[in-house]
PDB file of N, CA and C in Angstrom:
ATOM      1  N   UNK A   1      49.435 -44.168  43.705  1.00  0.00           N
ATOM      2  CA  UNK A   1      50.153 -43.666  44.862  1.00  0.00           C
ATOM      3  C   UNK A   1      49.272 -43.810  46.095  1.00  0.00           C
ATOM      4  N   UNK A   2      49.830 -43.978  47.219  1.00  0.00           N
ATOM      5  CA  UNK A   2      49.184 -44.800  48.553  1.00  0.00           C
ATOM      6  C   UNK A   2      48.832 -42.948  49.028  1.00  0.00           C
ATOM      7  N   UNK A   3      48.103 -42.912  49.598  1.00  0.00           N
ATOM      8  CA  UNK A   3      47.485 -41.783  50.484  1.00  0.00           C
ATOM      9  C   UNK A   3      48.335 -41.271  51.640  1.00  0.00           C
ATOM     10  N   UNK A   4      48.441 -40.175  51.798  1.00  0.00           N
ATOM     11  CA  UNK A   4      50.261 -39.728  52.246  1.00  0.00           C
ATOM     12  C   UNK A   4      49.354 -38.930  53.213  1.00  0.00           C
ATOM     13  N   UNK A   5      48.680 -39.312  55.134  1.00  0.00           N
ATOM     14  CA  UNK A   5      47.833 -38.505  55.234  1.00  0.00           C
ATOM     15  C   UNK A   5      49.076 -37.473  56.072  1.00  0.00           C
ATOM     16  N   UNK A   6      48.956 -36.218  56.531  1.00  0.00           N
ATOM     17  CA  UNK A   6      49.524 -35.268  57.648  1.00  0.00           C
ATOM     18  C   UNK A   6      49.122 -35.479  58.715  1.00  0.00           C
ATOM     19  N   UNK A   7      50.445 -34.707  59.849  1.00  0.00           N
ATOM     20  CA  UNK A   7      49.928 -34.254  61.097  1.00  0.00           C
ATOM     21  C   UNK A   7      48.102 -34.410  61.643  1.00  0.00           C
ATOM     22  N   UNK A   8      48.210 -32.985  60.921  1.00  0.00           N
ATOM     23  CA  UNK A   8      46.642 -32.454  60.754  1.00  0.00           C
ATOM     24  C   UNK A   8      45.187 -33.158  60.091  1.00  0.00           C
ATOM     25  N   UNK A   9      45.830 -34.052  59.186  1.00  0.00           N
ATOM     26  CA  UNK A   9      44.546 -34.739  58.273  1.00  0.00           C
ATOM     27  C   UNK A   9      44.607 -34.181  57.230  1.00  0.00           C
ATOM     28  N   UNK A  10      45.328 -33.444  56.873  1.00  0.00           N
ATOM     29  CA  UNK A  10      45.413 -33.129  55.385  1.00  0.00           C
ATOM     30  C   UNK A  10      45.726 -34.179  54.516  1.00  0.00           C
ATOM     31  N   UNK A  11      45.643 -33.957  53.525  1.00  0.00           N
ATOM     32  CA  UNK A  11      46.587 -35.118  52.472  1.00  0.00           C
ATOM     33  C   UNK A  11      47.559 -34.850  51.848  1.00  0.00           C
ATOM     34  N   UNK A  12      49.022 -35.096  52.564  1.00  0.00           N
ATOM     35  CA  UNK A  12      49.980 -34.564  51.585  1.00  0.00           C
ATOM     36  C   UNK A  12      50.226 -34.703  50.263  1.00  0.00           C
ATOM     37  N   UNK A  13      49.630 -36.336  49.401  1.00  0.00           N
ATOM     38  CA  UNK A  13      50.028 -36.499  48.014  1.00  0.00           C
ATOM     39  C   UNK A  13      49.008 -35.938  47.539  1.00  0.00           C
ATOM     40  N   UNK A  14      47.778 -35.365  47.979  1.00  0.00           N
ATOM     41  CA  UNK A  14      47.064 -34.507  46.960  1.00  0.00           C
ATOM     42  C   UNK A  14      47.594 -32.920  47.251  1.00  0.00           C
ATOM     43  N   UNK A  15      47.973 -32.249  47.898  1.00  0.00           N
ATOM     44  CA  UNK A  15      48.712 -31.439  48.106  1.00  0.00           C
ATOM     45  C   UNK A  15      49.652 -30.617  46.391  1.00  0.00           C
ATOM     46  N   UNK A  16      49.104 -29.440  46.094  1.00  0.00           N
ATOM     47  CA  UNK A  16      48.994 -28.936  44.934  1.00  0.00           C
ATOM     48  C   UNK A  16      50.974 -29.001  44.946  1.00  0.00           C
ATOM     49  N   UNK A  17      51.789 -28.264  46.380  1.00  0.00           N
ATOM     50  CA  UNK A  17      52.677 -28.104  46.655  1.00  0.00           C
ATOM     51  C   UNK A  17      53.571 -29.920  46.334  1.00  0.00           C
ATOM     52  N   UNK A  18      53.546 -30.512  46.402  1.00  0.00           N
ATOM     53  CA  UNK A  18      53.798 -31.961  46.768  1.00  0.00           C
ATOM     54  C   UNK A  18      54.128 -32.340  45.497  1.00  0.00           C
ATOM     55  N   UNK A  19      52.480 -32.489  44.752  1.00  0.00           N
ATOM     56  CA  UNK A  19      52.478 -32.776  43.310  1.00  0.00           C
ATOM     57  C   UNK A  19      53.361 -31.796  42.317  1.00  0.00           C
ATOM     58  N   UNK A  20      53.531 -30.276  42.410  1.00  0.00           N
ATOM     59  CA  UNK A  20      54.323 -29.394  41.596  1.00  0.00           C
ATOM     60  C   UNK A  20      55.944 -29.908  41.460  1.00  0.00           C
ATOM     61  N   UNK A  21      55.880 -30.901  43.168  1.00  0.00           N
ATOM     62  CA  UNK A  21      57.661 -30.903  43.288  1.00  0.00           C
ATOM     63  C   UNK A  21      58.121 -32.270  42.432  1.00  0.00           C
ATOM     64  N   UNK A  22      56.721 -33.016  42.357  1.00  0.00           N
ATOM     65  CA  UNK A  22      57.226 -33.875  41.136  1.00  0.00           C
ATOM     66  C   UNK A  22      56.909 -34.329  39.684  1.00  0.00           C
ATOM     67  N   UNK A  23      56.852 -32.336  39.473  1.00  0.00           N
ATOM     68  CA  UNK A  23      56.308 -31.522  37.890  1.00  0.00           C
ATOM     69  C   UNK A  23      57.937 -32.032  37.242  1.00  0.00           C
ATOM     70  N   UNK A  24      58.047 -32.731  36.002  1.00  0.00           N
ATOM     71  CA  UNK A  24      59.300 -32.735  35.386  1.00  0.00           C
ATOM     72  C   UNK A  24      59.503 -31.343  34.632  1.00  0.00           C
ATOM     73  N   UNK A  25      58.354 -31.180  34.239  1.00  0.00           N
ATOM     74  CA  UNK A  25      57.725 -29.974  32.935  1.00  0.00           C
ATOM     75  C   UNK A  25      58.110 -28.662  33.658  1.00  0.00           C
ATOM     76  N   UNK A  26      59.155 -28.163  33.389  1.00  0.00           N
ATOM     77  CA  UNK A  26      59.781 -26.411  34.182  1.00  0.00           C
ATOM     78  C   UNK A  26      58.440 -25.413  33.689  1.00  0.00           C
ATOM     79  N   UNK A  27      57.812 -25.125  32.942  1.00  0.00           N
ATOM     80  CA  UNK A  27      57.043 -24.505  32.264  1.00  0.00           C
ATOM     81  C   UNK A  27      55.876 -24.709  33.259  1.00  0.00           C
ATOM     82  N   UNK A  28      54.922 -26.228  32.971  1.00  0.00           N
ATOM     83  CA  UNK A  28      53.892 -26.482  33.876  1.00  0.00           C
ATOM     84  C   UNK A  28      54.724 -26.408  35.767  1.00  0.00           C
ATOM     85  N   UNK A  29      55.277 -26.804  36.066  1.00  0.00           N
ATOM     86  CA  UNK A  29      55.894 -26.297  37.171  1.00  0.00           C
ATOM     87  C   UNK A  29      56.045 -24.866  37.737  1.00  0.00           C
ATOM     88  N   UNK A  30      55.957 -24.207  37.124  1.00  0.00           N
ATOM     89  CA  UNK A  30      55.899 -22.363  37.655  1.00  0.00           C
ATOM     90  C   UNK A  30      54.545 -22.192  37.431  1.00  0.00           C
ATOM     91  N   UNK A  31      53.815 -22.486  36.614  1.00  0.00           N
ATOM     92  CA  UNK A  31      52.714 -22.227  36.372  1.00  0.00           C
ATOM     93  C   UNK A  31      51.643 -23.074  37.645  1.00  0.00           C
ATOM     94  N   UNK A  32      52.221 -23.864  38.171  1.00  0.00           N
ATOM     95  CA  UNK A  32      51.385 -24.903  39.345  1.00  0.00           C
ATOM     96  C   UNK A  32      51.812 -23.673  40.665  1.00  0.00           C
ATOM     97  N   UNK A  33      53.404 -23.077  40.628  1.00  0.00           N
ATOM     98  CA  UNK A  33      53.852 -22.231  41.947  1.00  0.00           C
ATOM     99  C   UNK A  33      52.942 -20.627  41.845  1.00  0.00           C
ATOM    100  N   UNK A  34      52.653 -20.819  41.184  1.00  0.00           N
ATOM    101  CA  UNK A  34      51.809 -19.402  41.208  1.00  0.00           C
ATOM    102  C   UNK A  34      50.110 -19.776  41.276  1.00  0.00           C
ATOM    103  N   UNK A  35      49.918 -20.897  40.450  1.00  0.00           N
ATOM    104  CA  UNK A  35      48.019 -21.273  41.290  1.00  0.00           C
ATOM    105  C   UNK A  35      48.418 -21.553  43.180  1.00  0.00           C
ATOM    106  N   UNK A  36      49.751 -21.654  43.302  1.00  0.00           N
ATOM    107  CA  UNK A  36      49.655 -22.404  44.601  1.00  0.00           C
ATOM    108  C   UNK A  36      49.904 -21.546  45.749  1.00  0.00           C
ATOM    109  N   UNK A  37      50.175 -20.029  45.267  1.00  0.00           N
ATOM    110  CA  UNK A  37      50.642 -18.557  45.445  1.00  0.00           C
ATOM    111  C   UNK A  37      49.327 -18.210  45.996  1.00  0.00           C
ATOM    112  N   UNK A  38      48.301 -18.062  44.715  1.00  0.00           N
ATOM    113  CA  UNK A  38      47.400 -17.799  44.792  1.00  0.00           C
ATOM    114  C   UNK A  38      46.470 -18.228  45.935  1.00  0.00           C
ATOM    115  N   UNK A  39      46.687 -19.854  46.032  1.00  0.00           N
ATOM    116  CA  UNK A  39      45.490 -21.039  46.476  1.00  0.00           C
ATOM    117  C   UNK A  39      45.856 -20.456  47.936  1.00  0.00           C
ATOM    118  N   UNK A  40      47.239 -20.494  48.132  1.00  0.00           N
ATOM    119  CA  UNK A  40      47.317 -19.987  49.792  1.00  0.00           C
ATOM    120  C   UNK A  40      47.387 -18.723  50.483  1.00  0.00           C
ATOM    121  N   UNK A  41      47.334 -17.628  49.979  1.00  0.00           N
ATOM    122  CA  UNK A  41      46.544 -16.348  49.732  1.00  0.00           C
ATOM    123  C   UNK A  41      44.923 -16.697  50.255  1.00  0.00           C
ATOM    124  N   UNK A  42      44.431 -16.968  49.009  1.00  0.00           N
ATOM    125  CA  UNK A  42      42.685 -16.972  49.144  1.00  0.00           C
ATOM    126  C   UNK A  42      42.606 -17.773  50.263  1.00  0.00           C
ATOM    127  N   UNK A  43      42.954 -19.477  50.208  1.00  0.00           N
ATOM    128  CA  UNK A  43      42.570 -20.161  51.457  1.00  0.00           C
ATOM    129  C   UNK A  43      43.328 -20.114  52.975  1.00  0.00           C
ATOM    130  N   UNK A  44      44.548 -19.875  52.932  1.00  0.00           N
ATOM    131  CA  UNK A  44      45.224 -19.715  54.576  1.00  0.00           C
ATOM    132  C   UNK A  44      45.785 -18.105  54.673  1.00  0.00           C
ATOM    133  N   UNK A  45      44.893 -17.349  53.850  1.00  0.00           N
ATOM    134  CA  UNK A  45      45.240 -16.114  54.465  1.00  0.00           C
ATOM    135  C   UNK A  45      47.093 -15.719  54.110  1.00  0.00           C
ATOM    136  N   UNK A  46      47.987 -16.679  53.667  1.00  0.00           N
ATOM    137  CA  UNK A  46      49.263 -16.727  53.366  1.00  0.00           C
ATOM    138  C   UNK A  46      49.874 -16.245  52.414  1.00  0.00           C
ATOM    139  N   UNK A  47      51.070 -15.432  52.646  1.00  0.00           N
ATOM    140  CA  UNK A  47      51.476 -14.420  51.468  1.00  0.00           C
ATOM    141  C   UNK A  47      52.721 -14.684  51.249  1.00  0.00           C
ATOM    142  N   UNK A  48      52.956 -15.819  50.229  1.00  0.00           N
ATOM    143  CA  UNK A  48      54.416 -16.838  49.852  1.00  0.00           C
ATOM    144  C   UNK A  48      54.653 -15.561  47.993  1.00  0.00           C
ATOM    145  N   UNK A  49      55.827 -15.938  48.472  1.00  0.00           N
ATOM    146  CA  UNK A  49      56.819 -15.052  46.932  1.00  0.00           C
ATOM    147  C   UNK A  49      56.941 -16.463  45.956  1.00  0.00           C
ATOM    148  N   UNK A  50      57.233 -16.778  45.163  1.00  0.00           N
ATOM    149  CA  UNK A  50      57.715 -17.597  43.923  1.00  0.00           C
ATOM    150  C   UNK A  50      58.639 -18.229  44.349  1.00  0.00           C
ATOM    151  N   UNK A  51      60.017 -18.024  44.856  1.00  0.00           N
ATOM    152  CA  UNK A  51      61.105 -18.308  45.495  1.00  0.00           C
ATOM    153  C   UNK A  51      60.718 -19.312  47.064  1.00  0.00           C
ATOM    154  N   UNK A  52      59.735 -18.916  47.388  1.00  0.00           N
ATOM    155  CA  UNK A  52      59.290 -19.711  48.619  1.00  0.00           C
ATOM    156  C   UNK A  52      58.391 -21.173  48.464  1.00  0.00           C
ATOM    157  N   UNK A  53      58.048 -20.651  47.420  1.00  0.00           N
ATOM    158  CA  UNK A  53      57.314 -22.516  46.526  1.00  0.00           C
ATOM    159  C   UNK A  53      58.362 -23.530  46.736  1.00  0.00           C
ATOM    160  N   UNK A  54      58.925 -23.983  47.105  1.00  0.00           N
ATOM    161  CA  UNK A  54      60.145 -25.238  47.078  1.00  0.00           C
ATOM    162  C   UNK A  54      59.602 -26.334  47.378  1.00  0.00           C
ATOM    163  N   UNK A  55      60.104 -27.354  46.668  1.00  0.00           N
ATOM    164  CA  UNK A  55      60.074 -28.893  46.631  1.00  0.00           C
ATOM    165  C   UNK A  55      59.373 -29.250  48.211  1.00  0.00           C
ATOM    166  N   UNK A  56      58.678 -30.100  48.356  1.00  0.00           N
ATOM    167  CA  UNK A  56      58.018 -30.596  49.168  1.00  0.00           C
ATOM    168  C   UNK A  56      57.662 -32.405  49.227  1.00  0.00           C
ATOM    169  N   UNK A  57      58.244 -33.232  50.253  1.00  0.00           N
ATOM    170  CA  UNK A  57      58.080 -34.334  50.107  1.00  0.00           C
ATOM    171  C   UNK A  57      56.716 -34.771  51.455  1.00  0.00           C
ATOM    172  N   UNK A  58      56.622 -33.803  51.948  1.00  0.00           N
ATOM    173  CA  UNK A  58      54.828 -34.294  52.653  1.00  0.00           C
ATOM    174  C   UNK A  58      55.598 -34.258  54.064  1.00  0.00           C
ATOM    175  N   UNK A  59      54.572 -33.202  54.566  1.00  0.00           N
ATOM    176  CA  UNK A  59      55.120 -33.093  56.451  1.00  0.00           C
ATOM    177  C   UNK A  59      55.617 -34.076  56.837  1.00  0.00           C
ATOM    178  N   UNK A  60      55.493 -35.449  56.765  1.00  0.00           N
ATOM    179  CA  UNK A  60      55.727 -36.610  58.018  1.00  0.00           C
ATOM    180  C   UNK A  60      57.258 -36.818  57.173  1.00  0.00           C
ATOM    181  N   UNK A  61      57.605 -35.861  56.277  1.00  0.00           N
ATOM    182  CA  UNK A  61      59.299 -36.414  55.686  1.00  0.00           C
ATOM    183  C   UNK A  61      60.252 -36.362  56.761  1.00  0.00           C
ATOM    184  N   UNK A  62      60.887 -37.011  56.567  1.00  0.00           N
ATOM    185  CA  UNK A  62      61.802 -36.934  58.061  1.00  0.00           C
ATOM    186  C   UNK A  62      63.428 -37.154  57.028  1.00  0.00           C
ATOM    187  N   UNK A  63      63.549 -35.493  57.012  1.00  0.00           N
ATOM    188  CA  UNK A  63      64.920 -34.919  56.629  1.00  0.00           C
ATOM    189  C   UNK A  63      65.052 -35.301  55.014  1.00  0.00           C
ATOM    190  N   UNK A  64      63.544 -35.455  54.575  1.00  0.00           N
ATOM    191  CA  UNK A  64      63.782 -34.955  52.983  1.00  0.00           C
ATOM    192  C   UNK A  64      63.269 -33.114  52.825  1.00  0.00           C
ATOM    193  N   UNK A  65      62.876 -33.028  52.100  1.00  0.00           N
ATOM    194  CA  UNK A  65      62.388 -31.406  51.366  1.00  0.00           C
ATOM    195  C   UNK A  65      60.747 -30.931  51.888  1.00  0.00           C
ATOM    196  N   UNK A  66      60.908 -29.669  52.416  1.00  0.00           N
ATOM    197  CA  UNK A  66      59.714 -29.456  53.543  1.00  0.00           C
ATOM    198  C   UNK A  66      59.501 -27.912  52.673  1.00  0.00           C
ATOM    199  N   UNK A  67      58.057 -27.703  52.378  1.00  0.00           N
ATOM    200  CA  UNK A  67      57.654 -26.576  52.252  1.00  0.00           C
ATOM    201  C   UNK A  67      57.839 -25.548  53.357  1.00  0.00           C
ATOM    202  N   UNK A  68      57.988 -24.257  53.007  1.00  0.00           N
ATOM    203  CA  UNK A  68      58.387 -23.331  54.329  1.00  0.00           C
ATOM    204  C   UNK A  68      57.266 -23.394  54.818  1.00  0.00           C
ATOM    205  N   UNK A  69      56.055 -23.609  54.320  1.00  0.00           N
ATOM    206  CA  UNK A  69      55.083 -23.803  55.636  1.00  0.00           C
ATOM    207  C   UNK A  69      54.895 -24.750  56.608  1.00  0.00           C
ATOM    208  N   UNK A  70      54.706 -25.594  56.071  1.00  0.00           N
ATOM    209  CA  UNK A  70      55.391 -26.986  56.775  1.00  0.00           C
ATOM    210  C   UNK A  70      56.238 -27.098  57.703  1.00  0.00           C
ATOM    211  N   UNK A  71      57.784 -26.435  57.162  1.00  0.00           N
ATOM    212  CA  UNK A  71      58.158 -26.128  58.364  1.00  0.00           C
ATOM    213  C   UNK A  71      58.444 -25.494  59.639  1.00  0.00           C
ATOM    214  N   UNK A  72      57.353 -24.641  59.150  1.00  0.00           N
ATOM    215  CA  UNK A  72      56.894 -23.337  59.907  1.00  0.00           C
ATOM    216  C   UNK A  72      55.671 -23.718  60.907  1.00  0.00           C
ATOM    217  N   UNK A  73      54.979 -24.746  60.666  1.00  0.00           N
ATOM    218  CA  UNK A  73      53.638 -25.609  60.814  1.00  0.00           C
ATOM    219  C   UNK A  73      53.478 -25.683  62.573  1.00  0.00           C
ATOM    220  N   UNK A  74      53.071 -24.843  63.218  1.00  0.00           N
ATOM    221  CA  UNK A  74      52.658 -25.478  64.862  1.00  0.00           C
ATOM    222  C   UNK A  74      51.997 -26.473  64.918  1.00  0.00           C
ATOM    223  N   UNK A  75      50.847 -26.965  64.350  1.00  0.00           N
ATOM    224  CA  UNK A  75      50.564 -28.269  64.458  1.00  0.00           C
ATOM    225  C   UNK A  75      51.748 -29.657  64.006  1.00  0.00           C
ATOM    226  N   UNK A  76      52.247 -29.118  63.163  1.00  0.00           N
ATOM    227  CA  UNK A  76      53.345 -30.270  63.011  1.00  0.00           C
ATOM    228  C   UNK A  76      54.421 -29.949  64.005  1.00  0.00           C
ATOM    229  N   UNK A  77      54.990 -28.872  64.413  1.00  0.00           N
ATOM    230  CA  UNK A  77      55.959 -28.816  65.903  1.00  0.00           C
ATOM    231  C   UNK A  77      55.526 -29.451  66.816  1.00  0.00           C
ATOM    232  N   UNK A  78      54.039 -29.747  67.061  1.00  0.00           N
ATOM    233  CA  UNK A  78      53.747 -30.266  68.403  1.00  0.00           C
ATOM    234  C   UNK A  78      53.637 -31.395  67.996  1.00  0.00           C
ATOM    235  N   UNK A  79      53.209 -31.800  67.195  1.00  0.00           N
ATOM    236  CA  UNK A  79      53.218 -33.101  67.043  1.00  0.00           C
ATOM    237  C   UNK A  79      54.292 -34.516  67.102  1.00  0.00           C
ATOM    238  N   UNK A  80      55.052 -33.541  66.148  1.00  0.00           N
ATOM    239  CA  UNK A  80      56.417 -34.080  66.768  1.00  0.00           C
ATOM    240  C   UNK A  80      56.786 -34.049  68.112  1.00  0.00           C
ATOM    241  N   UNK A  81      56.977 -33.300  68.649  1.00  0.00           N
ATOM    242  CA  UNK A  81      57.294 -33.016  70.085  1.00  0.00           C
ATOM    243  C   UNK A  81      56.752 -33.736  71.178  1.00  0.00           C
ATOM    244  N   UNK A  82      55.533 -34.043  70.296  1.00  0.00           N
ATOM    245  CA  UNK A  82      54.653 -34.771  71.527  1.00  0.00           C
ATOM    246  C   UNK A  82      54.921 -36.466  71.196  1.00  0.00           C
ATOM    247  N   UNK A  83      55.813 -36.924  69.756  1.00  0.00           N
ATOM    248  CA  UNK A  83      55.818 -38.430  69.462  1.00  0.00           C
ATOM    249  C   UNK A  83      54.377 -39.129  68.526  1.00  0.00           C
ATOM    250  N   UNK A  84      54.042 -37.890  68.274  1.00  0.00           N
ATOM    251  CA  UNK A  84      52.202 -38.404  67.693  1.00  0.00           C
ATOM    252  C   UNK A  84      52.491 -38.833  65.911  1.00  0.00           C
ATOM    253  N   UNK A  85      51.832 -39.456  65.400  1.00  0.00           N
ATOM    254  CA  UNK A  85      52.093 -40.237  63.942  1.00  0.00           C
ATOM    255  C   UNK A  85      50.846 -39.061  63.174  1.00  0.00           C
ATOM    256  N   UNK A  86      49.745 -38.578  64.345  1.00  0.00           N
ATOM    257  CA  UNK A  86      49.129 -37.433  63.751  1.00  0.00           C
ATOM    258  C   UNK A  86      48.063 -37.053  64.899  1.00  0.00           C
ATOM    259  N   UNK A  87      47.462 -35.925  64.649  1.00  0.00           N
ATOM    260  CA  UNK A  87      46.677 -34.871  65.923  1.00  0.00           C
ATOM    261  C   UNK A  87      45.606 -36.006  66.211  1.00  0.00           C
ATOM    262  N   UNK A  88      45.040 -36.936  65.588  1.00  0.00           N
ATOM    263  CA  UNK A  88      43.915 -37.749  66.125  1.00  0.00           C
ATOM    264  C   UNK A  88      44.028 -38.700  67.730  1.00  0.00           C
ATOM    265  N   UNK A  89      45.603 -39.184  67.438  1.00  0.00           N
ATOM    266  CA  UNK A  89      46.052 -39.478  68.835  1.00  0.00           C
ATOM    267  C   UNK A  89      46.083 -38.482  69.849  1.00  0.00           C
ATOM    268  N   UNK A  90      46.098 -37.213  69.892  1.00  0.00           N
ATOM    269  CA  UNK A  90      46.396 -37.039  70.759  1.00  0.00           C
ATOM    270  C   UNK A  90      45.397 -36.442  71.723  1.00  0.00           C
ATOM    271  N   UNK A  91      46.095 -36.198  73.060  1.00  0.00           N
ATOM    272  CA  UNK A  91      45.029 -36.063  74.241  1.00  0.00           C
ATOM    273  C   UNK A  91      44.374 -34.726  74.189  1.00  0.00           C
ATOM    274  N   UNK A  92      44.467 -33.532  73.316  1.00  0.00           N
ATOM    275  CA  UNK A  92      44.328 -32.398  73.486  1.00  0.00           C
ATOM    276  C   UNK A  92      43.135 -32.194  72.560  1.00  0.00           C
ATOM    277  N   UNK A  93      43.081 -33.247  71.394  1.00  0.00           N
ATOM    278  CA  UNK A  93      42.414 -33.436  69.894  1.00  0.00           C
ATOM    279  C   UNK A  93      40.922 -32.854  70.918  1.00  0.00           C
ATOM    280  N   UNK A  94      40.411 -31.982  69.867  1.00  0.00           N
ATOM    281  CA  UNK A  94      41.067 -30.580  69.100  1.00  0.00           C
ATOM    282  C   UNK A  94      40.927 -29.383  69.701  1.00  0.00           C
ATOM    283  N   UNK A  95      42.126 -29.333  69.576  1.00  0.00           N
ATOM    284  CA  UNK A  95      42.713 -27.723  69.994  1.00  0.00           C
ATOM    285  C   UNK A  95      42.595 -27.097  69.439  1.00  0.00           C
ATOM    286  N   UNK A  96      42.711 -25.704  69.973  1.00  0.00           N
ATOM    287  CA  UNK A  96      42.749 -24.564  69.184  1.00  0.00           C
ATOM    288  C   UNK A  96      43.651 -24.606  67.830  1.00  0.00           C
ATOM    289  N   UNK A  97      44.673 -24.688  67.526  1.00  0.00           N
ATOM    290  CA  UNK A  97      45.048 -24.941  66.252  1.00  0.00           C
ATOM    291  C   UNK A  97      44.446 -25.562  65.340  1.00  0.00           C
ATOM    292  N   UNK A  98      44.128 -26.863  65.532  1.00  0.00           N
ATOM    293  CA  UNK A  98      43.004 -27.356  64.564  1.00  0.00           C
ATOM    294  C   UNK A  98      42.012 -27.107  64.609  1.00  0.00           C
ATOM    295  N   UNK A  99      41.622 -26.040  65.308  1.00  0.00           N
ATOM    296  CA  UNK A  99      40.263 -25.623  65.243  1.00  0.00           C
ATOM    297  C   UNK A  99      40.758 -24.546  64.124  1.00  0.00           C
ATOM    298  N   UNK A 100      41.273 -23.928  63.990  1.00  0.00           N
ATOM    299  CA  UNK A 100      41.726 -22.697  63.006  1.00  0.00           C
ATOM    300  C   UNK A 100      42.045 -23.986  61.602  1.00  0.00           C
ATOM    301  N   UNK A 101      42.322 -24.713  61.595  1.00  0.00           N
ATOM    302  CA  UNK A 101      42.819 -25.314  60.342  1.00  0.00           C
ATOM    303  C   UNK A 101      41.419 -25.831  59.580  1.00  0.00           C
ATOM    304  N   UNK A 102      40.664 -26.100  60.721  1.00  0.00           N
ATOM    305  CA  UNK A 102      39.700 -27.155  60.066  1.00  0.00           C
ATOM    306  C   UNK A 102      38.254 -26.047  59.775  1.00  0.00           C
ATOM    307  N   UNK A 103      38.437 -24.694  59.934  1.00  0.00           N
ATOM    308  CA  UNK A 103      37.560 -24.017  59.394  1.00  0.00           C
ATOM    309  C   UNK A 103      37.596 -23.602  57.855  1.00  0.00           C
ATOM    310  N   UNK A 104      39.134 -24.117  57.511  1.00  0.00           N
ATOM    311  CA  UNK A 104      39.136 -23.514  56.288  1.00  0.00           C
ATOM    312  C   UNK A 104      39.232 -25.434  55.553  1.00  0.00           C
ATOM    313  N   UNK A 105      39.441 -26.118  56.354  1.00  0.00           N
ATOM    314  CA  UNK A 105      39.709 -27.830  55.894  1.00  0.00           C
ATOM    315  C   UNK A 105      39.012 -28.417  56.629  1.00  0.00           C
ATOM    316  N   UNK A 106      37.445 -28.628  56.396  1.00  0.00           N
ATOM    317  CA  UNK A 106      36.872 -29.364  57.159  1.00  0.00           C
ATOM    318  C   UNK A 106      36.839 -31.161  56.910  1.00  0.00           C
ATOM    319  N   UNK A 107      37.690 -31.271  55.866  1.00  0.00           N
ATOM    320  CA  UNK A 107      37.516 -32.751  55.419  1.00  0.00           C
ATOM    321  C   UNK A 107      39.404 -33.394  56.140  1.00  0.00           C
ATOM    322  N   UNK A 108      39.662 -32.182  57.078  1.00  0.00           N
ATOM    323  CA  UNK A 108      40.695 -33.180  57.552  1.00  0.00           C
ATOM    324  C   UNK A 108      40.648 -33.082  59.177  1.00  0.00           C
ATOM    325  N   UNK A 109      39.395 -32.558  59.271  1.00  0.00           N
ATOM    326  CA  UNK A 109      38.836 -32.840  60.754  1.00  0.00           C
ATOM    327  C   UNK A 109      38.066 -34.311  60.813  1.00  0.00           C
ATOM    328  N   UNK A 110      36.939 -34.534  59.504  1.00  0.00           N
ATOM    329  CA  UNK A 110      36.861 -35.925  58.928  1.00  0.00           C
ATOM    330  C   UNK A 110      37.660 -37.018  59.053  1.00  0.00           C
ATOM    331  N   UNK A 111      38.635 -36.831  58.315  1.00  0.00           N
ATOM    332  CA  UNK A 111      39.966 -37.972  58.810  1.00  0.00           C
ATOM    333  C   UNK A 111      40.093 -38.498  59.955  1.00  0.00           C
ATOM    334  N   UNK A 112      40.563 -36.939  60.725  1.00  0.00           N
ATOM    335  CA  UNK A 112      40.842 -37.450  62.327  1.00  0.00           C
ATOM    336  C   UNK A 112      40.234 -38.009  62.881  1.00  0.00           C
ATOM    337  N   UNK A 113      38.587 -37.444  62.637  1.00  0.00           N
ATOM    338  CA  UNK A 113      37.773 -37.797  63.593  1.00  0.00           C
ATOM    339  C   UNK A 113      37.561 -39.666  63.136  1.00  0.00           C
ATOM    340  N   UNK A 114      37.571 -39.931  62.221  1.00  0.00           N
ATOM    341  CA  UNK A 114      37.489 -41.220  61.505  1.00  0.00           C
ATOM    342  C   UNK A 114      38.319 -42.251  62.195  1.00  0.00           C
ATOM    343  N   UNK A 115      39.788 -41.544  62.218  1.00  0.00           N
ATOM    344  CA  UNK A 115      40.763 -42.400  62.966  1.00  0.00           C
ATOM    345  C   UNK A 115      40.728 -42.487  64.700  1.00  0.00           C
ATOM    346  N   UNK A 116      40.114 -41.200  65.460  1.00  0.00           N
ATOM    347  CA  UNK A 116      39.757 -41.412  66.543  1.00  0.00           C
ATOM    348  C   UNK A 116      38.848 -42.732  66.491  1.00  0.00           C
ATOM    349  N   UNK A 117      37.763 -42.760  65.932  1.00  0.00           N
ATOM    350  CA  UNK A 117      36.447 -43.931  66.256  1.00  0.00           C
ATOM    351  C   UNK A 117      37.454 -45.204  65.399  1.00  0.00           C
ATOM    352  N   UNK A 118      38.248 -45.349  64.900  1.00  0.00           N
ATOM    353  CA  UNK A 118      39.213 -46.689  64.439  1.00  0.00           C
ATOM    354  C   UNK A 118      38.332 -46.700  62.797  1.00  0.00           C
ATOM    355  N   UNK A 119      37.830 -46.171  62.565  1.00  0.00           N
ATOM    356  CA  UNK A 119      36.984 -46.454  61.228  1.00  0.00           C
ATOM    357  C   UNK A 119      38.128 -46.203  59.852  1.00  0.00           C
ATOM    358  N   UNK A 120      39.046 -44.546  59.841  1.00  0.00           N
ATOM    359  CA  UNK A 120      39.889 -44.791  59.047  1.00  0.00           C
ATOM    360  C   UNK A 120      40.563 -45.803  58.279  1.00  0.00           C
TER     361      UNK A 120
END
């Protein structure tokens, strides 16, 4: 599978959420929505129910299946808004939002910064 990057520099196909939505296994599938309960708790401070885990085809989907965070995502609202393919283009890179993202994800400040200098 080709590298699915985000907005932000995240990686959507490694994305625990992403990979669960294309769990065939119902069993291993609940069991991935609750490490992923957990994972965003401990790492984004985020307090998702079981019911809020839903199918996810990777922020840049355009009108397939969006995690509620995702679509809840200010860095991905602006991004869109602004026409950007991701935050490295743009003129503001980095803002306060990705400054909050990339303390807890410093390997998708990496990315950006990669694709700013053309090296990506």
């Amino acid at each position: 599978m080709n590298e699915m990057l985000s907005y932000c520099g995240l990686i959507c196909s490694d994305c625990p959420i992403f990979l669960a939505s294309r769990e065939s296994n119902k069993t291993k599938k609940e069991k991935m929505k609750i490490d992923i309960i957990n994972l965003c708790k401990e790492h984004y401070n985020a307090d998702y129910n079981f019911d809020e885990i839903n199918d996810c085809d990777g922020c840049l989907a355009d009108g397939g299946k969006l995690f509620i965070g995702c679509i809840n995502c200010e860095i991905r609202k602006c991004a869109i808004e602004n026409g950007l393919s991701n935050c490295a283009y743009c003129d503001q890179y980095t803002c306060d939002k990705l400054s909050v993202l990339f303390k807890s994800d410093p390997s998708a400040k990496l990315r950006l910064d990669f694709i700013r200098t053309g090296v990506y």
